[in-house]
PDB file of N, CA and C in Angstrom:
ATOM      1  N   UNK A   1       0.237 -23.998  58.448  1.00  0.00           N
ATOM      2  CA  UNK A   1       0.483 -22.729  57.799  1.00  0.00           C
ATOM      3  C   UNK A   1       1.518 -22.834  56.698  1.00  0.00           C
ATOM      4  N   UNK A   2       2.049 -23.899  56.226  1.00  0.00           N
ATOM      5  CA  UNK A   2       3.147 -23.829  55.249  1.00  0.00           C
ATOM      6  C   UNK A   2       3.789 -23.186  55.511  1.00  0.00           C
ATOM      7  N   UNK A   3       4.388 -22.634  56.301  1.00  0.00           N
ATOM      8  CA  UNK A   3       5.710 -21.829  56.433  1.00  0.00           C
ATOM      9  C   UNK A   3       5.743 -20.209  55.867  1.00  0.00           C
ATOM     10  N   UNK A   4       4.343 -19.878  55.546  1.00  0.00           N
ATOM     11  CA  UNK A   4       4.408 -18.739  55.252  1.00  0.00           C
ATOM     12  C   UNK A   4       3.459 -17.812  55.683  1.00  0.00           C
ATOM     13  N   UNK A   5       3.708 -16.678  55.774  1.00  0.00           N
ATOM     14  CA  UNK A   5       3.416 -15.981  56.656  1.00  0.00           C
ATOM     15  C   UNK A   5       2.192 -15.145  56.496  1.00  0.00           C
ATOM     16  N   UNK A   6       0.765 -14.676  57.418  1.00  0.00           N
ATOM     17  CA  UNK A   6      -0.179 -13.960  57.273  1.00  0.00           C
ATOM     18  C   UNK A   6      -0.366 -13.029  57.697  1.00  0.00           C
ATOM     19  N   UNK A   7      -1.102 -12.130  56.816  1.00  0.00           N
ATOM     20  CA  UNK A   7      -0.609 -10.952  56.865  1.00  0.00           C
ATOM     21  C   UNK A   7      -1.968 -10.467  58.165  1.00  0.00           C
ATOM     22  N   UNK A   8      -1.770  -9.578  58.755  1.00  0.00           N
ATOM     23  CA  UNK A   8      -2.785  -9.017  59.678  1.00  0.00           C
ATOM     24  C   UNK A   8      -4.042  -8.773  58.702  1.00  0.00           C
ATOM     25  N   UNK A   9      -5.482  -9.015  59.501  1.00  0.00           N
ATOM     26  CA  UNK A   9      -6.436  -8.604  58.484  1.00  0.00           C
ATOM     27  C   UNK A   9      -6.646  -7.217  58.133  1.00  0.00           C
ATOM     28  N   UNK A  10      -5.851  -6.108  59.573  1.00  0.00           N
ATOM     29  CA  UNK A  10      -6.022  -4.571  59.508  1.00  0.00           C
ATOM     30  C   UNK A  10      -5.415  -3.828  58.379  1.00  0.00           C
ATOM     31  N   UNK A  11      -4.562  -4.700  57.814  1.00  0.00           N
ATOM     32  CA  UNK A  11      -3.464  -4.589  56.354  1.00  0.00           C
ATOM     33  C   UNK A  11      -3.892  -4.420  55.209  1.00  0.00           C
ATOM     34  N   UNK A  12      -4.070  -3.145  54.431  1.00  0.00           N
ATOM     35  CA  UNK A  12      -4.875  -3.982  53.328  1.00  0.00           C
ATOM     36  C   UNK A  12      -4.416  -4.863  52.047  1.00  0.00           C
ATOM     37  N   UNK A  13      -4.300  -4.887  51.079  1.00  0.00           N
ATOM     38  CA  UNK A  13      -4.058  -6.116  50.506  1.00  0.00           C
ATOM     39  C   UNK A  13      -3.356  -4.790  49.197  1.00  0.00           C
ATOM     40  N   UNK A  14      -1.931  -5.017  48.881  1.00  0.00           N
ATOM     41  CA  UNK A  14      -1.666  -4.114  48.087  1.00  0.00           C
ATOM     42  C   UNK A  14      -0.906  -4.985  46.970  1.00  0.00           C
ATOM     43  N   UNK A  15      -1.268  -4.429  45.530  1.00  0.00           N
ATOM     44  CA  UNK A  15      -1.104  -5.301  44.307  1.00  0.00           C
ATOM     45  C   UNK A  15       0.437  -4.180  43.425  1.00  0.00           C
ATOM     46  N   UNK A  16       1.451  -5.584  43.309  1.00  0.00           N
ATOM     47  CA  UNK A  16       2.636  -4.639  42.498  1.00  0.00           C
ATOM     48  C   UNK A  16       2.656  -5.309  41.166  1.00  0.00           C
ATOM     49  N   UNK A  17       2.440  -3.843  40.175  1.00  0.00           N
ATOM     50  CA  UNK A  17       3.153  -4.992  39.071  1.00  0.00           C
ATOM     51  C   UNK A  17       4.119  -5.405  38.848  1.00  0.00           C
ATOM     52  N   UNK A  18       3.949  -6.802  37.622  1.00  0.00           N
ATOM     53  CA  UNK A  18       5.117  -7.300  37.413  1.00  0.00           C
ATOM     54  C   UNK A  18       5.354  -6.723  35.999  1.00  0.00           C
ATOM     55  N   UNK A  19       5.131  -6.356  35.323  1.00  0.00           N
ATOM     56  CA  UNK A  19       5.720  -5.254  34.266  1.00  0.00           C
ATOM     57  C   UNK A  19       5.114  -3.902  34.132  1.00  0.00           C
ATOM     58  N   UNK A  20       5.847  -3.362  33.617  1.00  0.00           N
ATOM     59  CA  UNK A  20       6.218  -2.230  33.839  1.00  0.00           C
ATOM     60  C   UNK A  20       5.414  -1.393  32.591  1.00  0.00           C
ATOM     61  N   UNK A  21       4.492  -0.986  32.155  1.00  0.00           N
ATOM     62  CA  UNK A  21       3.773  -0.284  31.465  1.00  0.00           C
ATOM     63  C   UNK A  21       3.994   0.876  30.567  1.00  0.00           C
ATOM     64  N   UNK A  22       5.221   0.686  29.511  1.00  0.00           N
ATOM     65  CA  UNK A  22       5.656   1.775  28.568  1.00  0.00           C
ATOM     66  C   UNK A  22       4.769   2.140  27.632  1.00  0.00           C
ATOM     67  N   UNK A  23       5.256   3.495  27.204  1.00  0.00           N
ATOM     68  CA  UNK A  23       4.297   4.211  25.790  1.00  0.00           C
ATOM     69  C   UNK A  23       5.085   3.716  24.984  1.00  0.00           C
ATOM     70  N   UNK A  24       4.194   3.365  23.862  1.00  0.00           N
ATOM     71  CA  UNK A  24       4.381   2.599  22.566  1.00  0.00           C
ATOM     72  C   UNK A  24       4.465   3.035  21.679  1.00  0.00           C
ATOM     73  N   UNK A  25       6.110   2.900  21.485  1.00  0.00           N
ATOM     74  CA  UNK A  25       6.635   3.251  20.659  1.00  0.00           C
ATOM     75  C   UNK A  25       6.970   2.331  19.438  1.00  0.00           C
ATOM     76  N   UNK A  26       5.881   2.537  17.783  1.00  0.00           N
ATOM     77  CA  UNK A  26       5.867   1.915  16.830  1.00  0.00           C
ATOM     78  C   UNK A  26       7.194   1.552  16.312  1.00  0.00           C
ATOM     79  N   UNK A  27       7.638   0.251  15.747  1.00  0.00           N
ATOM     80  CA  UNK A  27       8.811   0.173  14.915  1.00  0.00           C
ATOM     81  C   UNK A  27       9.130   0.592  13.269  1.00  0.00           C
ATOM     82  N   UNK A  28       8.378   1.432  12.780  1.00  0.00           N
ATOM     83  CA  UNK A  28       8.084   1.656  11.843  1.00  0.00           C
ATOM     84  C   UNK A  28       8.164   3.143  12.172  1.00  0.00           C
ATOM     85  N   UNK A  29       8.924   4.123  11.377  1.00  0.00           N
ATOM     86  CA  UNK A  29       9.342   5.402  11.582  1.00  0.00           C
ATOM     87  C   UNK A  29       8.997   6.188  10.090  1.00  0.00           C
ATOM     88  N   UNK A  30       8.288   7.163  10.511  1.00  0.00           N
ATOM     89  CA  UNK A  30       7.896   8.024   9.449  1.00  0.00           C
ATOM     90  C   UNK A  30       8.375   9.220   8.659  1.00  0.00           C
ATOM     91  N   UNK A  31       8.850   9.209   7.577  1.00  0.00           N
ATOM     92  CA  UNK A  31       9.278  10.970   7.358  1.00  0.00           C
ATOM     93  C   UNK A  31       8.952  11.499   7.132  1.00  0.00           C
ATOM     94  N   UNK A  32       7.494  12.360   7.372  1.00  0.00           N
ATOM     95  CA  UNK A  32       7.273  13.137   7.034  1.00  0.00           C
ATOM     96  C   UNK A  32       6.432  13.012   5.380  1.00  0.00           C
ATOM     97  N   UNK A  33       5.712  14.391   5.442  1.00  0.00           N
ATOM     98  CA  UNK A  33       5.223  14.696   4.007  1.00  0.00           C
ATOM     99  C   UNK A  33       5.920  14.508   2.809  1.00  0.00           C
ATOM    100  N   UNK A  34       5.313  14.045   1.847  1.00  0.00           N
ATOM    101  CA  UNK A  34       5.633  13.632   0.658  1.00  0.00           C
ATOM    102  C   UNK A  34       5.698  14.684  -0.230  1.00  0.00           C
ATOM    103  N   UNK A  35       6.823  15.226  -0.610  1.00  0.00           N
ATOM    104  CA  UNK A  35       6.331  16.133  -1.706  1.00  0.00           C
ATOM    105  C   UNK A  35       6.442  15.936  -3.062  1.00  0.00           C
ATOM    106  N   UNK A  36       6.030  15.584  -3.718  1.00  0.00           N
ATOM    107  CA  UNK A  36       6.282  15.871  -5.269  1.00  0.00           C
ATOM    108  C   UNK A  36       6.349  16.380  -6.746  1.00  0.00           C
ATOM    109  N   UNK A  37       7.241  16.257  -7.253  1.00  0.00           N
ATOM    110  CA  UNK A  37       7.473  17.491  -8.527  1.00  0.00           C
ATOM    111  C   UNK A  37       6.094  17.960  -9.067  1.00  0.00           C
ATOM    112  N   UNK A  38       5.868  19.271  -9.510  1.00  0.00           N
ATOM    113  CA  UNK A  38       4.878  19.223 -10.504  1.00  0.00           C
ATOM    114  C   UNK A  38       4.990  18.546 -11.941  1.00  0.00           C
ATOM    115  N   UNK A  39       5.976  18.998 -12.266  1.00  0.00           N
ATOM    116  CA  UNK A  39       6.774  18.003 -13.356  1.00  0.00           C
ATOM    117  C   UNK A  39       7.691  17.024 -13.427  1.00  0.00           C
ATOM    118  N   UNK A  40       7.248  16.279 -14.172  1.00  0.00           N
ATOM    119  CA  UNK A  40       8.539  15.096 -14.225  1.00  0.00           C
ATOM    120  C   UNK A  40      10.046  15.445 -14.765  1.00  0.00           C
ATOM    121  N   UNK A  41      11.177  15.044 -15.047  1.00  0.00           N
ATOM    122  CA  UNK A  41      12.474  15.434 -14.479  1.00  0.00           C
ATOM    123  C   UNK A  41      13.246  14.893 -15.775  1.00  0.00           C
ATOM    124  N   UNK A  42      14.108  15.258 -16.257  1.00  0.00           N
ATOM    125  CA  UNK A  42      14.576  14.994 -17.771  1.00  0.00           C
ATOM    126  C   UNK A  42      15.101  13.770 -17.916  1.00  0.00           C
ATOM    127  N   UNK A  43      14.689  13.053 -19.121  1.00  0.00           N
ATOM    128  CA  UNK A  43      15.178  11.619 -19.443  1.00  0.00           C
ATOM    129  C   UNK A  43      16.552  11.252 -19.123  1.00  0.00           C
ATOM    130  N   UNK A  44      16.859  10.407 -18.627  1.00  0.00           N
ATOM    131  CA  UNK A  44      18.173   9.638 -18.806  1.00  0.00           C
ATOM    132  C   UNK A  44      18.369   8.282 -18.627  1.00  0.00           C
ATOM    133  N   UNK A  45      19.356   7.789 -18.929  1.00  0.00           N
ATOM    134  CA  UNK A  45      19.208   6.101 -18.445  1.00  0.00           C
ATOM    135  C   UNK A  45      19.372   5.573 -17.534  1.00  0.00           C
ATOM    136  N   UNK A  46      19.210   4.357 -17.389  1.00  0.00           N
ATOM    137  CA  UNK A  46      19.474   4.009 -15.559  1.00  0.00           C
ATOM    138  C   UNK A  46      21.056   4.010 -16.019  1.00  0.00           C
ATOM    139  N   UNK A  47      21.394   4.129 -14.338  1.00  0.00           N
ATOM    140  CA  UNK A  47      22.729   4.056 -14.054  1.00  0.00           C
ATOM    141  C   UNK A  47      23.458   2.802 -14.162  1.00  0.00           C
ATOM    142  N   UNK A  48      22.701   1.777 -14.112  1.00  0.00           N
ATOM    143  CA  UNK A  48      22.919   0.154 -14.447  1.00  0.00           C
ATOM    144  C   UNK A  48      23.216  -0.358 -15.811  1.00  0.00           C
ATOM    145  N   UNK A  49      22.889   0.653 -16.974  1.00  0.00           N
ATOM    146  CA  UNK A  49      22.750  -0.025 -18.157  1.00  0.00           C
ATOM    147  C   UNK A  49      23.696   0.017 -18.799  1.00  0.00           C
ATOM    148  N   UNK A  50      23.899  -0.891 -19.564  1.00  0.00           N
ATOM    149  CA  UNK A  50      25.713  -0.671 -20.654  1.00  0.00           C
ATOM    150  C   UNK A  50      26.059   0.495 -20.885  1.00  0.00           C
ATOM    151  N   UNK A  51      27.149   0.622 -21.194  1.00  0.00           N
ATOM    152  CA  UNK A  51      27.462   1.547 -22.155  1.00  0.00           C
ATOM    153  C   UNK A  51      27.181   1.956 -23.080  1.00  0.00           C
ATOM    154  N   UNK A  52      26.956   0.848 -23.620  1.00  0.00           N
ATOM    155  CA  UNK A  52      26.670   1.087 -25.340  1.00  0.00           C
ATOM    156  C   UNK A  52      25.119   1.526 -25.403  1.00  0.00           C
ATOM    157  N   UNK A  53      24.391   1.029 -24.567  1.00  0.00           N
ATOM    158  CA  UNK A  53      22.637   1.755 -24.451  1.00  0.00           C
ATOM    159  C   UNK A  53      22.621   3.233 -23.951  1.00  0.00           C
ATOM    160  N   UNK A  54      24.166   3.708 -22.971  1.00  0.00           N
ATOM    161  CA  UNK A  54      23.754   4.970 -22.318  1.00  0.00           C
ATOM    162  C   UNK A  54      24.207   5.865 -23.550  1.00  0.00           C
ATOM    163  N   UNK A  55      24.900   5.464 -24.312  1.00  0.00           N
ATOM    164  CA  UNK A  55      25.549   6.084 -25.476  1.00  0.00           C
ATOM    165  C   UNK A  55      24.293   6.305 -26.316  1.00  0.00           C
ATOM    166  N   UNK A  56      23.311   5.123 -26.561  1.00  0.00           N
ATOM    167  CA  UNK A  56      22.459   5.737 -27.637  1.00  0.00           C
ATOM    168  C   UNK A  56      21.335   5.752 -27.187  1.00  0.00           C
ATOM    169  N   UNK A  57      21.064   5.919 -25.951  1.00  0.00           N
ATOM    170  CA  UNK A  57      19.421   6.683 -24.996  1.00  0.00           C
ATOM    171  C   UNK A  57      19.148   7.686 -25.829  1.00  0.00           C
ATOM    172  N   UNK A  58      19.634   8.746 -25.869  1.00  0.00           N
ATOM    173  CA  UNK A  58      19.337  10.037 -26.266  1.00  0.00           C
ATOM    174  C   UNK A  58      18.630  10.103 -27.845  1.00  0.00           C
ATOM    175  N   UNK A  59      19.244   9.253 -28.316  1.00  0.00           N
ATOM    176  CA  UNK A  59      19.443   9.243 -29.635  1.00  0.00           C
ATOM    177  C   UNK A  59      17.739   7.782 -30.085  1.00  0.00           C
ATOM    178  N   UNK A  60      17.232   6.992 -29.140  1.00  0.00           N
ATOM    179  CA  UNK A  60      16.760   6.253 -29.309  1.00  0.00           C
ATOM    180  C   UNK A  60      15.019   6.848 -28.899  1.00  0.00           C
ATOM    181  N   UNK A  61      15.365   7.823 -27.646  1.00  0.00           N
ATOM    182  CA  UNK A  61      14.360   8.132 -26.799  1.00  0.00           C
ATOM    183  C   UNK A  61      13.720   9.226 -27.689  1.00  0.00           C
ATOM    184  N   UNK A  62      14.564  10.525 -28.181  1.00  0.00           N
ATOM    185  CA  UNK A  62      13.904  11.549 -28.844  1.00  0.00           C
ATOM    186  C   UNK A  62      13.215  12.731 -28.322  1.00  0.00           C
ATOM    187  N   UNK A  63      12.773  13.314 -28.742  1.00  0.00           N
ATOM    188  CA  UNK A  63      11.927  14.250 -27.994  1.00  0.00           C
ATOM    189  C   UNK A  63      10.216  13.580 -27.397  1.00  0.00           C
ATOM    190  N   UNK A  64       9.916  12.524 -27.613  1.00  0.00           N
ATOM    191  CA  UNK A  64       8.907  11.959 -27.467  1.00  0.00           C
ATOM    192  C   UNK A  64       8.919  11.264 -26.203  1.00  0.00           C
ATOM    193  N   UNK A  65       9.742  11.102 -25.641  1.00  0.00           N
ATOM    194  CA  UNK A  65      10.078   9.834 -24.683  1.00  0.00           C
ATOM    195  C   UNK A  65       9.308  10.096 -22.914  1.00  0.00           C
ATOM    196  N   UNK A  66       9.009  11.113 -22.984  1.00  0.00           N
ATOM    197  CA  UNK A  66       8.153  11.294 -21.864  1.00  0.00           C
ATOM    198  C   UNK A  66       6.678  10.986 -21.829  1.00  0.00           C
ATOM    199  N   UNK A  67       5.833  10.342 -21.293  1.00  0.00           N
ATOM    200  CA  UNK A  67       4.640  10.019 -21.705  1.00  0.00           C
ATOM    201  C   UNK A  67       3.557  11.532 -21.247  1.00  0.00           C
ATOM    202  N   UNK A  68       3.871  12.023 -20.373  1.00  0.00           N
ATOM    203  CA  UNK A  68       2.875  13.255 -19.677  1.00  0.00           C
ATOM    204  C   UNK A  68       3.358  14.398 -20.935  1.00  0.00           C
ATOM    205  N   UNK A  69       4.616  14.410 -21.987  1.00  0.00           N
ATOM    206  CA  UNK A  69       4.975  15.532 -22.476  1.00  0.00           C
ATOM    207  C   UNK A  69       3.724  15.974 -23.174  1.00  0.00           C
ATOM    208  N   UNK A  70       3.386  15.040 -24.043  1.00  0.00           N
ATOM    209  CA  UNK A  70       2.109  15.839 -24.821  1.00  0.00           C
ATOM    210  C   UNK A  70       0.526  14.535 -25.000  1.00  0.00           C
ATOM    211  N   UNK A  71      -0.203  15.315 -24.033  1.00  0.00           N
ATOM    212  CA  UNK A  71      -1.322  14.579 -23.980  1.00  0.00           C
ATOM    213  C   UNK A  71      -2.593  15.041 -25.470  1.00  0.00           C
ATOM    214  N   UNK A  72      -2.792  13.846 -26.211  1.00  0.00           N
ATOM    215  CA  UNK A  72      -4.142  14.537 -26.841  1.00  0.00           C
ATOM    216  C   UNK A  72      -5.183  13.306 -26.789  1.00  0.00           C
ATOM    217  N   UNK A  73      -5.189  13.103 -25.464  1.00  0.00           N
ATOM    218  CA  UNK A  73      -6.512  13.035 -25.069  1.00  0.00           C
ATOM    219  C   UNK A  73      -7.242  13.608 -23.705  1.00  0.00           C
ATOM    220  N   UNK A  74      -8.212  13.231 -23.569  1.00  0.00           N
ATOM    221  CA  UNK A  74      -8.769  13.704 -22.212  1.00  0.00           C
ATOM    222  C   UNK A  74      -8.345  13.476 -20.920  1.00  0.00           C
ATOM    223  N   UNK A  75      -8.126  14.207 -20.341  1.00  0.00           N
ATOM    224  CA  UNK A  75      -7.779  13.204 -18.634  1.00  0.00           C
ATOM    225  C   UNK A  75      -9.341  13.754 -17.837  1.00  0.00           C
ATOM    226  N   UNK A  76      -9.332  13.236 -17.179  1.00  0.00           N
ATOM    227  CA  UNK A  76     -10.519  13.256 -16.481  1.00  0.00           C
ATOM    228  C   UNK A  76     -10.310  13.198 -14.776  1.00  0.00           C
ATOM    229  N   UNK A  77     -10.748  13.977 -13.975  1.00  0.00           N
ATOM    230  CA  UNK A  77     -10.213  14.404 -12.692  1.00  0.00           C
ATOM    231  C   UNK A  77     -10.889  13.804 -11.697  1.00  0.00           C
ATOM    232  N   UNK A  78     -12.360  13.338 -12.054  1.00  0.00           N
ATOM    233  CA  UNK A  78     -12.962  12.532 -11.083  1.00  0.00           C
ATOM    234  C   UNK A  78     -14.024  11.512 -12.342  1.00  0.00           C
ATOM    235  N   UNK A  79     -14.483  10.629 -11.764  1.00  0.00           N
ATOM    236  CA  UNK A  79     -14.790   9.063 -12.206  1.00  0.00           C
ATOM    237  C   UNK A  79     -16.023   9.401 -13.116  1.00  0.00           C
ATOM    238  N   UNK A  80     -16.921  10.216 -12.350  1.00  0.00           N
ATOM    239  CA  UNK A  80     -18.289  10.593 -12.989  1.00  0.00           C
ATOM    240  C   UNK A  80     -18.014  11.631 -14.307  1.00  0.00           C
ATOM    241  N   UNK A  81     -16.929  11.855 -14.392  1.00  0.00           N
ATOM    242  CA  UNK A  81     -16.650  12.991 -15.738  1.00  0.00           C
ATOM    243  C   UNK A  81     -16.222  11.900 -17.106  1.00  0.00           C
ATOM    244  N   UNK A  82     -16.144  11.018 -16.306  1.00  0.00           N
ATOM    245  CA  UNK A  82     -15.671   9.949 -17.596  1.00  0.00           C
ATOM    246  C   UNK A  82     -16.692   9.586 -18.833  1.00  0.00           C
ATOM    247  N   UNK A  83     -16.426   8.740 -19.776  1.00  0.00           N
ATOM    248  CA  UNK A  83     -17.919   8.816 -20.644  1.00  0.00           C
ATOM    249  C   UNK A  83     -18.603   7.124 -19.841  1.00  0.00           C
ATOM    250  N   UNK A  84     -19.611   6.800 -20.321  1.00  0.00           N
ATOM    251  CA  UNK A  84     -20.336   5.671 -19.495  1.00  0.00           C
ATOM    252  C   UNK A  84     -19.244   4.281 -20.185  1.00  0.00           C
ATOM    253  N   UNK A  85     -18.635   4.451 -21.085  1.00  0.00           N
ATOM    254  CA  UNK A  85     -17.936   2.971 -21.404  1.00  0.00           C
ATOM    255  C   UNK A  85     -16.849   2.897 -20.574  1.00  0.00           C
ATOM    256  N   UNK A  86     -16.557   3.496 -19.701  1.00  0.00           N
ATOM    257  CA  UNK A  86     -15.636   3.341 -18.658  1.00  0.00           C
ATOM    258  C   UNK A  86     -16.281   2.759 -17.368  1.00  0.00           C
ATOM    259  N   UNK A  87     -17.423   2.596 -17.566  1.00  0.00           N
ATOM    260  CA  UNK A  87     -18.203   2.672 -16.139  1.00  0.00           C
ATOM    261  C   UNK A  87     -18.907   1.612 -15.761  1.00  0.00           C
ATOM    262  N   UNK A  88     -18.954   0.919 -17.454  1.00  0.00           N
ATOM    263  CA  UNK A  88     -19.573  -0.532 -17.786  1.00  0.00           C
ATOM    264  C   UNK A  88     -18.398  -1.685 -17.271  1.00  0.00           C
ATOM    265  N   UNK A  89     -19.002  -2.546 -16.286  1.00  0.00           N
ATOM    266  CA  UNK A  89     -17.781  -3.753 -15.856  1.00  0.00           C
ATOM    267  C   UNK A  89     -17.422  -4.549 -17.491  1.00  0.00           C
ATOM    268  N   UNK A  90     -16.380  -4.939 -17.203  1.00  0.00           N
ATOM    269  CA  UNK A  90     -15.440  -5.393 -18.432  1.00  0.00           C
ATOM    270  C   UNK A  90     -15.596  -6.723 -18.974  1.00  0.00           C
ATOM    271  N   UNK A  91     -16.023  -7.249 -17.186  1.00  0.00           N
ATOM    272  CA  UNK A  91     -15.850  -8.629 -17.026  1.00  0.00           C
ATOM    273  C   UNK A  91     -17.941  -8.953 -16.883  1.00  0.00           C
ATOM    274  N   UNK A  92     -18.069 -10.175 -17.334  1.00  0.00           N
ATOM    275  CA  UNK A  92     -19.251 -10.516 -16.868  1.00  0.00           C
ATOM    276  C   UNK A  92     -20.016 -10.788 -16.013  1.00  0.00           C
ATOM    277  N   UNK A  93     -21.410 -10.447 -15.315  1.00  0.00           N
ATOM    278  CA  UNK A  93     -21.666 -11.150 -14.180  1.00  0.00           C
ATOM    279  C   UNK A  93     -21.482 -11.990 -13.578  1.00  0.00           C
ATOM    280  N   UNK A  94     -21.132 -12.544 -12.648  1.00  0.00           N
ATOM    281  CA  UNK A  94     -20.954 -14.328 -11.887  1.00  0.00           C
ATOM    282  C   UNK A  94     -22.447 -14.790 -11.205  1.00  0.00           C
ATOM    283  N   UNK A  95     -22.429 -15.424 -11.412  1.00  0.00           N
ATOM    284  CA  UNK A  95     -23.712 -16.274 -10.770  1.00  0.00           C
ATOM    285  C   UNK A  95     -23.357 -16.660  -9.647  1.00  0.00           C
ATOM    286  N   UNK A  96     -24.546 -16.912  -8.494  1.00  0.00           N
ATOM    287  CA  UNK A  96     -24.754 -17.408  -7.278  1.00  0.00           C
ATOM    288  C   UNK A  96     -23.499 -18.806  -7.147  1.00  0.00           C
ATOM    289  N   UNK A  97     -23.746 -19.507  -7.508  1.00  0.00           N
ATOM    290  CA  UNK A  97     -23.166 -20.952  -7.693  1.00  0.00           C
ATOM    291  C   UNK A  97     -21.331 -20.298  -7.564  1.00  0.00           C
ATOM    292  N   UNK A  98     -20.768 -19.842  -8.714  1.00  0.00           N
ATOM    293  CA  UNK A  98     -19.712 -19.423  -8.773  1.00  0.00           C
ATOM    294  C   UNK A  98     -19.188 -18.568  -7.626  1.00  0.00           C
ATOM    295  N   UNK A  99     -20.397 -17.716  -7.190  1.00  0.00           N
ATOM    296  CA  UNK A  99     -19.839 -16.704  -6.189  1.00  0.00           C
ATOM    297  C   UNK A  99     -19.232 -18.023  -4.617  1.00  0.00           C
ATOM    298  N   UNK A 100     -20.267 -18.628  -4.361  1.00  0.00           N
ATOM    299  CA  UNK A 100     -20.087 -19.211  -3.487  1.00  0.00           C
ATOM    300  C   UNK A 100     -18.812 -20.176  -3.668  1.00  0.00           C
ATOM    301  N   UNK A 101     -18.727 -20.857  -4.534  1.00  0.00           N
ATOM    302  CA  UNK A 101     -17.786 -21.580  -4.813  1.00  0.00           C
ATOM    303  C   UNK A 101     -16.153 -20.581  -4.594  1.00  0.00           C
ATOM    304  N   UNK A 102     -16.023 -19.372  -5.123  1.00  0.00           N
ATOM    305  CA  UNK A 102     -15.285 -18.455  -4.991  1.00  0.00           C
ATOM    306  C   UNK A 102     -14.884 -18.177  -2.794  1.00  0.00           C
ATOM    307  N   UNK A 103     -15.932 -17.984  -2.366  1.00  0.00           N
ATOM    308  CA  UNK A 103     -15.920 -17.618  -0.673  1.00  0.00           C
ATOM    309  C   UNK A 103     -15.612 -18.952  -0.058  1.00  0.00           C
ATOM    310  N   UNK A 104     -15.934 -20.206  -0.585  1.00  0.00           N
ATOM    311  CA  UNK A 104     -15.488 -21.220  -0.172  1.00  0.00           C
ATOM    312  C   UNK A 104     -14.270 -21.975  -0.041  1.00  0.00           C
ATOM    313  N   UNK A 105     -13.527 -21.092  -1.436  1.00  0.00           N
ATOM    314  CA  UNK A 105     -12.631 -21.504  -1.311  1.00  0.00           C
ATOM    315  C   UNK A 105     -12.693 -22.547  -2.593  1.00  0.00           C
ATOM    316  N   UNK A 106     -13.601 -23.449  -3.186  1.00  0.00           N
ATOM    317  CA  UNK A 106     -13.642 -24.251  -3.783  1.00  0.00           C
ATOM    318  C   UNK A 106     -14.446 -25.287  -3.269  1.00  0.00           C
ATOM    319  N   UNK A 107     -14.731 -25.732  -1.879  1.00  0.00           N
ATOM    320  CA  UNK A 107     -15.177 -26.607  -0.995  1.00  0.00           C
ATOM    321  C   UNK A 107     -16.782 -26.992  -1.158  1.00  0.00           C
ATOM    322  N   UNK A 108     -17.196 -25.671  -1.660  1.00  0.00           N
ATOM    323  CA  UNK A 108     -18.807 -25.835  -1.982  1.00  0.00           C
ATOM    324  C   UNK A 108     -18.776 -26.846  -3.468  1.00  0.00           C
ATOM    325  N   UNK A 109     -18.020 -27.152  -4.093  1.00  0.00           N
ATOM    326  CA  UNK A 109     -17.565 -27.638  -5.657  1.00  0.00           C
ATOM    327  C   UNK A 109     -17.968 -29.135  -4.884  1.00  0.00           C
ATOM    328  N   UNK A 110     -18.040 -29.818  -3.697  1.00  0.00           N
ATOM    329  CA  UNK A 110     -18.118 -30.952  -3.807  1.00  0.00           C
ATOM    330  C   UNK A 110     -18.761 -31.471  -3.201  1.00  0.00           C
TER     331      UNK A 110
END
């Protein structure tokens, strides 16, 4: 018997764990909704930059210096409102050969 002991068969056979089963709690903590300006927020310089640049920001930037201040062109709100030269790929087809060579890694090259 090895020295250890059996249990009656009338016993039934009861299982403990060995750890302990917590709710999971992510390490990554969220704040909440994002809100943001409707408008963007008046020019100034970074807080990092010389002196001598924060001195002539104002004077360099102008009334122009915001890019959203005055739009004259189109913006377009969803993809299909665009005209079709936006819609045409830029880049050229790839061929079979290339594609594979690409998923391979290079390995099909030899």
């Amino acid at each position: 018997m090895n020295g250890s002991a059996r249990r009656p068969a009338s016993q039934p056979l009861t299982m403990h764990p060995s750890v302990k089963v917590l709710a999971h709690k992510p390490l990554i903590s969220f704040i909440g909704k994002r809100v943001w300006p409707a408008t963007a927020g008046p020019s100034h310089p970074h807080p990092a930059a010389p002196p001598e640049w924060q001195k002539s920001f104002f004077e360099k930037a102008g009334p122009h210096s915001s890019p959203r201040a005055s739009q004259d062109h189109a913006v377009f709100l969803e993809f299909w409102d665009a005209p079709a030269r936006f819609s045409k790929p830029s880049s050229r087809y790839l061929e079979q050969v290339e594609i594979d060579a690409i998923l391979s890694g290079g390995a099909s090259l030899r």
